[in-house]
N, C-alpha and C. Protein backbone atom coordinates (compact mmCIF):
# COMPACT_ATOMS: atom_id res chain seq x y z
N UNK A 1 108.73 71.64 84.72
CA UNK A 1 109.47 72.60 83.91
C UNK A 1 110.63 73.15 84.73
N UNK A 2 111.72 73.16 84.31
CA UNK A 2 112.86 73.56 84.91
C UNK A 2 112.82 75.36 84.37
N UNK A 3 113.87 76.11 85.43
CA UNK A 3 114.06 77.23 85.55
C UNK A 3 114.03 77.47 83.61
N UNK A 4 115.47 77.07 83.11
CA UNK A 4 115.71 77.17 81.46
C UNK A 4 114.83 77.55 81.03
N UNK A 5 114.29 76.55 81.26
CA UNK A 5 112.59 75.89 80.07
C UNK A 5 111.67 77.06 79.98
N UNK A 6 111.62 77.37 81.59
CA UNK A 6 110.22 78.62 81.77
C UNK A 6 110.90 79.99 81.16
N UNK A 7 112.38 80.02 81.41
CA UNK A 7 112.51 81.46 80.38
C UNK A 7 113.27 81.58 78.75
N UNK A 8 113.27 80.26 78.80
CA UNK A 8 113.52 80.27 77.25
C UNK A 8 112.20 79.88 76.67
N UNK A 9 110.87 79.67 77.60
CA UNK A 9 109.54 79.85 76.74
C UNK A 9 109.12 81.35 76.88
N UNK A 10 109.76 81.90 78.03
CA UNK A 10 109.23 83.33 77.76
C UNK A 10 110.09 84.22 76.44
N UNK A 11 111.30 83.77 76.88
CA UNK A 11 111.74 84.47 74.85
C UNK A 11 111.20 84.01 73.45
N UNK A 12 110.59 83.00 73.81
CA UNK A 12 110.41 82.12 72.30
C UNK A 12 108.63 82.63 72.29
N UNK A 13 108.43 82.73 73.15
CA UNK A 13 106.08 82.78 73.07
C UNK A 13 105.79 84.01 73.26
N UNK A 14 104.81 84.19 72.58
CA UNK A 14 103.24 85.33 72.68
C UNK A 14 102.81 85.09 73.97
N UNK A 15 102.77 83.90 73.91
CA UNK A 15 101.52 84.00 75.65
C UNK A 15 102.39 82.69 76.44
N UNK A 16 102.35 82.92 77.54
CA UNK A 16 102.26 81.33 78.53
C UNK A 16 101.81 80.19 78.41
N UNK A 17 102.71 78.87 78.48
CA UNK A 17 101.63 78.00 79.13
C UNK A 17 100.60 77.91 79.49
N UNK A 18 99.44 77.52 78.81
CA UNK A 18 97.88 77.63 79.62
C UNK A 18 97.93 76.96 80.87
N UNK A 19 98.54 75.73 81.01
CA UNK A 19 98.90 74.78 82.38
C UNK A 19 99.87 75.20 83.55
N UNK A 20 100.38 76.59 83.20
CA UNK A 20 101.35 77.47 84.46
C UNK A 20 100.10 77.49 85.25
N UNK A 21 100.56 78.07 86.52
CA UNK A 21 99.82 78.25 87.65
C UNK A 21 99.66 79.70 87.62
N UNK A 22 98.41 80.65 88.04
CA UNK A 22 99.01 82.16 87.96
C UNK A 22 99.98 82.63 88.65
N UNK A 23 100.65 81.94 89.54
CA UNK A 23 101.57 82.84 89.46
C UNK A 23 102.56 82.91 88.90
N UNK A 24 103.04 81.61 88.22
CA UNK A 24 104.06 81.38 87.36
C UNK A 24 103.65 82.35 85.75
N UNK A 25 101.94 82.68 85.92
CA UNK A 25 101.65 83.74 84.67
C UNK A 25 101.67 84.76 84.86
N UNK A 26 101.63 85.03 85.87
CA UNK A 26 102.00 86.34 86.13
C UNK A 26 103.48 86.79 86.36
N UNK A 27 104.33 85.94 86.73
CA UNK A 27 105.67 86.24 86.21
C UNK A 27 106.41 86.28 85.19
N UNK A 28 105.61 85.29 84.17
CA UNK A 28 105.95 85.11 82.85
C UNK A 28 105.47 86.48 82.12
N UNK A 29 104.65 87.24 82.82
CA UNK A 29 104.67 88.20 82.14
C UNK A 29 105.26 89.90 82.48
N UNK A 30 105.64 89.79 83.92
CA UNK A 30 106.37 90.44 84.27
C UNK A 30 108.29 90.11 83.84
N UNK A 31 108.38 88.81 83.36
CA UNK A 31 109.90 88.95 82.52
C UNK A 31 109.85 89.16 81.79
N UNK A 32 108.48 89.14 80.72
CA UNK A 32 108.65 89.71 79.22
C UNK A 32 108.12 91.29 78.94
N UNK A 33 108.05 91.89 80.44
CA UNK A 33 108.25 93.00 80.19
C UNK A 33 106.45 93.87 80.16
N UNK A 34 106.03 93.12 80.55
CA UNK A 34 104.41 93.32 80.02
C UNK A 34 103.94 93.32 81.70
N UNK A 35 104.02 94.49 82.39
CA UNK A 35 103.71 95.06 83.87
C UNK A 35 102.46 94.91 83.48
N UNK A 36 102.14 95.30 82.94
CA UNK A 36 100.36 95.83 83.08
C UNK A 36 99.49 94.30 83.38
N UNK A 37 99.91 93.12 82.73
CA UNK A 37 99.22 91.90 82.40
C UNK A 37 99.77 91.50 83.78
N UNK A 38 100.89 91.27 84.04
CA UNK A 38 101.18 90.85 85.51
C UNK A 38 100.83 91.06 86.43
N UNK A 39 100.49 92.53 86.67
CA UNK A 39 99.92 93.09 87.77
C UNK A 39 98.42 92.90 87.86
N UNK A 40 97.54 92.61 86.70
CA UNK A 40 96.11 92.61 86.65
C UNK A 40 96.05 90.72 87.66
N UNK A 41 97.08 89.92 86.64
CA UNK A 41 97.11 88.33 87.03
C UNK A 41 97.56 88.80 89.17
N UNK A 42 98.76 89.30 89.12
CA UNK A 42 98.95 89.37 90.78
C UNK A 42 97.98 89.58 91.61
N UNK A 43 97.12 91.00 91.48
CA UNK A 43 96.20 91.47 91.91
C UNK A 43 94.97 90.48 92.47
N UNK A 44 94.89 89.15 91.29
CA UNK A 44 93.53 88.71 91.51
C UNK A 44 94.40 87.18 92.37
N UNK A 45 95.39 87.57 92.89
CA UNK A 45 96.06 86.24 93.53
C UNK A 45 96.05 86.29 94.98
N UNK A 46 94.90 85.92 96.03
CA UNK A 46 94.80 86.92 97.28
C UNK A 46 95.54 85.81 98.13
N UNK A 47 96.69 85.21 97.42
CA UNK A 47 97.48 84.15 98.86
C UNK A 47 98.75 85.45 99.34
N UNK A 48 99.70 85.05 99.84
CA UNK A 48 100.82 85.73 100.12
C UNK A 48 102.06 85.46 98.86
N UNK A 49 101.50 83.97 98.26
CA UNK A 49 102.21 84.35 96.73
C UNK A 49 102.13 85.64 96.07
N UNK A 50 101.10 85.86 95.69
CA UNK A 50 100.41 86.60 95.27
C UNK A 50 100.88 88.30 95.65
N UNK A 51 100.55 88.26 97.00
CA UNK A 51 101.04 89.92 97.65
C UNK A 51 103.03 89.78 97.25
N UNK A 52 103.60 88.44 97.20
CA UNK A 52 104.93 88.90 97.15
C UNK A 52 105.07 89.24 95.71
N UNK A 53 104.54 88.24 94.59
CA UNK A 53 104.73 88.67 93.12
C UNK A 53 104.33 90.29 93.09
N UNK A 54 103.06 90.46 93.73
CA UNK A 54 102.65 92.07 93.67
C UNK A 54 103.62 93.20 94.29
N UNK A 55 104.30 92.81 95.38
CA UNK A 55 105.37 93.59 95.97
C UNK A 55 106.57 93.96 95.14
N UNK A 56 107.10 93.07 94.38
CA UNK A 56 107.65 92.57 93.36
C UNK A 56 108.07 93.95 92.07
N UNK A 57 106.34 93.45 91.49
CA UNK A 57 105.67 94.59 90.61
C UNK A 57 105.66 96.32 91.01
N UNK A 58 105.49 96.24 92.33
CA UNK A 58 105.19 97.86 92.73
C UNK A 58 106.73 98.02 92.98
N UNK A 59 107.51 97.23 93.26
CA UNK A 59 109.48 97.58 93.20
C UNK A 59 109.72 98.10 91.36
N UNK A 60 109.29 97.59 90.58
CA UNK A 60 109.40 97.67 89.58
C UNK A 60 109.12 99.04 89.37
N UNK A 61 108.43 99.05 89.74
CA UNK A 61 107.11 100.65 88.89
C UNK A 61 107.40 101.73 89.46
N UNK A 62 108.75 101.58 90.91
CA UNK A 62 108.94 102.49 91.58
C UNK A 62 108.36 102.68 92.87
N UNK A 63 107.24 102.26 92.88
CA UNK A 63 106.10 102.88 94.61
C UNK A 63 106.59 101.82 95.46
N UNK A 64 107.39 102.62 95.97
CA UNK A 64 108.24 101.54 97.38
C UNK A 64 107.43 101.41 98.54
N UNK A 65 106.30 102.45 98.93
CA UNK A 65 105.32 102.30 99.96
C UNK A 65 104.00 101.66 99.50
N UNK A 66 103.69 101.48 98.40
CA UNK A 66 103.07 100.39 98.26
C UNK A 66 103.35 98.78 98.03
N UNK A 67 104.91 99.08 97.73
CA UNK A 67 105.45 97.62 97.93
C UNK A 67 105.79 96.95 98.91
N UNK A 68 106.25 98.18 99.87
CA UNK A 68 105.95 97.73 101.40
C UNK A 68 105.21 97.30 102.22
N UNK A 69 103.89 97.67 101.63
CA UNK A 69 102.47 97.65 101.91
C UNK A 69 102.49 95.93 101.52
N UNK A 70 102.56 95.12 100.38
CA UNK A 70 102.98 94.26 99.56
C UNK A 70 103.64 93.25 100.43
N UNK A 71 104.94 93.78 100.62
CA UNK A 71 105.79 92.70 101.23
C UNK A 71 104.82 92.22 103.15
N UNK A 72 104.53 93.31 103.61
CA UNK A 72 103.99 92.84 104.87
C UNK A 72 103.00 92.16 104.15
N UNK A 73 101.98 92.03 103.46
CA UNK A 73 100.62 90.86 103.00
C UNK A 73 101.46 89.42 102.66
N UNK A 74 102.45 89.50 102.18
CA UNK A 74 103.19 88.75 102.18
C UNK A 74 104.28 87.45 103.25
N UNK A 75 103.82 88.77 104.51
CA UNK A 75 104.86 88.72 105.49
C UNK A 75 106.35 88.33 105.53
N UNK A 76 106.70 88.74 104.26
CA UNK A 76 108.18 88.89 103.69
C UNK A 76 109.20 90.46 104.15
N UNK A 77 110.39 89.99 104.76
CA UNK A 77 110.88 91.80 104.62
C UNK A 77 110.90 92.35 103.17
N UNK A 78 111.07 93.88 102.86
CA UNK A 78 111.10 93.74 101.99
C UNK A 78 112.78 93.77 101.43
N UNK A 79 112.47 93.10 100.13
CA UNK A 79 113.83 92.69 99.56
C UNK A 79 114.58 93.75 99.54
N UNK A 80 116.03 93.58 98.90
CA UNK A 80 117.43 94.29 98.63
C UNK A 80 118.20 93.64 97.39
N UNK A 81 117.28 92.90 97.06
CA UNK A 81 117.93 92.20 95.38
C UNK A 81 117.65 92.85 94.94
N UNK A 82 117.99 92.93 93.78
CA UNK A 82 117.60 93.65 92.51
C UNK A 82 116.36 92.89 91.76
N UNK A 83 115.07 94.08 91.62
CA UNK A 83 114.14 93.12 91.18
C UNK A 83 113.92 91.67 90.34
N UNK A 84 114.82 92.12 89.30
CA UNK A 84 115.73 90.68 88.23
C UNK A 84 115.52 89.68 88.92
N UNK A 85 116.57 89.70 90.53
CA UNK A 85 117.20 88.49 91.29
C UNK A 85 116.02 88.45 92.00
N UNK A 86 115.69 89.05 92.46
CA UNK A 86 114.31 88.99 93.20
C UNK A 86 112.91 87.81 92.49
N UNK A 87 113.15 88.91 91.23
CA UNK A 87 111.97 87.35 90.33
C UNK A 87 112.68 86.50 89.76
N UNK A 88 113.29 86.18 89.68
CA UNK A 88 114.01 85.08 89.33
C UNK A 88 113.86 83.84 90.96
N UNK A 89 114.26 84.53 91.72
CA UNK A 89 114.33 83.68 93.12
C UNK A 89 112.22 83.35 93.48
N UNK A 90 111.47 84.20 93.34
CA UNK A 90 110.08 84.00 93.14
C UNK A 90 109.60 82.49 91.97
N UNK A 91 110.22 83.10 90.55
CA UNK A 91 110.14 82.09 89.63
C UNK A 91 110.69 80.96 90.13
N UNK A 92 111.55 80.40 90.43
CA UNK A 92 112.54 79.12 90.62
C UNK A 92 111.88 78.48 92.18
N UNK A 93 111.06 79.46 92.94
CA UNK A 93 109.85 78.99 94.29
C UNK A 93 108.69 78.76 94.35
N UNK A 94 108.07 79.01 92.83
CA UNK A 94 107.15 78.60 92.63
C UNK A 94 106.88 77.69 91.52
N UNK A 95 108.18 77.29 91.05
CA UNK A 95 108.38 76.12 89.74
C UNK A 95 108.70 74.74 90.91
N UNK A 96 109.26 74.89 92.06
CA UNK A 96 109.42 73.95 93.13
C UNK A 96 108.31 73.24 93.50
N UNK A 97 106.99 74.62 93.49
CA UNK A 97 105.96 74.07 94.45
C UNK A 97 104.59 73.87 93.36
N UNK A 98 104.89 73.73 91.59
CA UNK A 98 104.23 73.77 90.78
C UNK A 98 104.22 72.27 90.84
C-alpha cells in the first residue's frame, strides 16, 4: 500500500484494513481523528514503534512530559515537526517496513 492509498482509505472507511499491522492501526486512527482508539492500539505495542506512535499521541493531547517519557522508550529525540509531519513521516516508516 502506498502512502495515497493508506490515507485516501482513511477518508473513504469506518475502520482499517484488518491486514494493517498495529501500528499502521493505530495511526489510521490517530489521522481520522479518533485519539482514544489509537492510543488504546499504541499502548498495547511494547516495541519502540510503538513508544514512538505513543509519543506521537501524548504531543497531540498536549502532555509533553509524558511524551518525553515516550520518545526516550523509543530512543528517539523528541520531535519539532508538527505532529501532522511527524505522523505522516511514522506512517510512510512503517508502510516501508509493512
Amino acid at each position: 500500500m502506498t502512502f495515497e492509498e493508506y490515507c485516501k482509505n482513511v477518508e473513504s472507511s469506518d475502520e482499517p484494513p484488518a491486514d494493517l499491522p498495529e501500528t499502521l492501526q493505530a495511526l489510521w486512527y490517530a489521522k481520522k481523528g479518533e485519539w482514544e482508539k489509537a492510543h488504546t492500539l499504541a499502548q498495547n505495542i511494547s516495541s519502540e514503534d510503538g513508544s514512538w506512535i505513543h509519543a506521537n499521541l501524548h504531543r497531540e493531547e498536549g502532555d509533553l512530559g509524558n511524551a518525553r517519557h515516550w520518545y526516550g522508550r523509543a530512543i528517539r529525540p523528541v520531535s519539532t515537526l508538527s505532529i501532522e509531519v511527524e505522523r505522516d513521516e511514522l506512517i510512510r516508516t512503517f508502510l516501508n517496513t509493512a
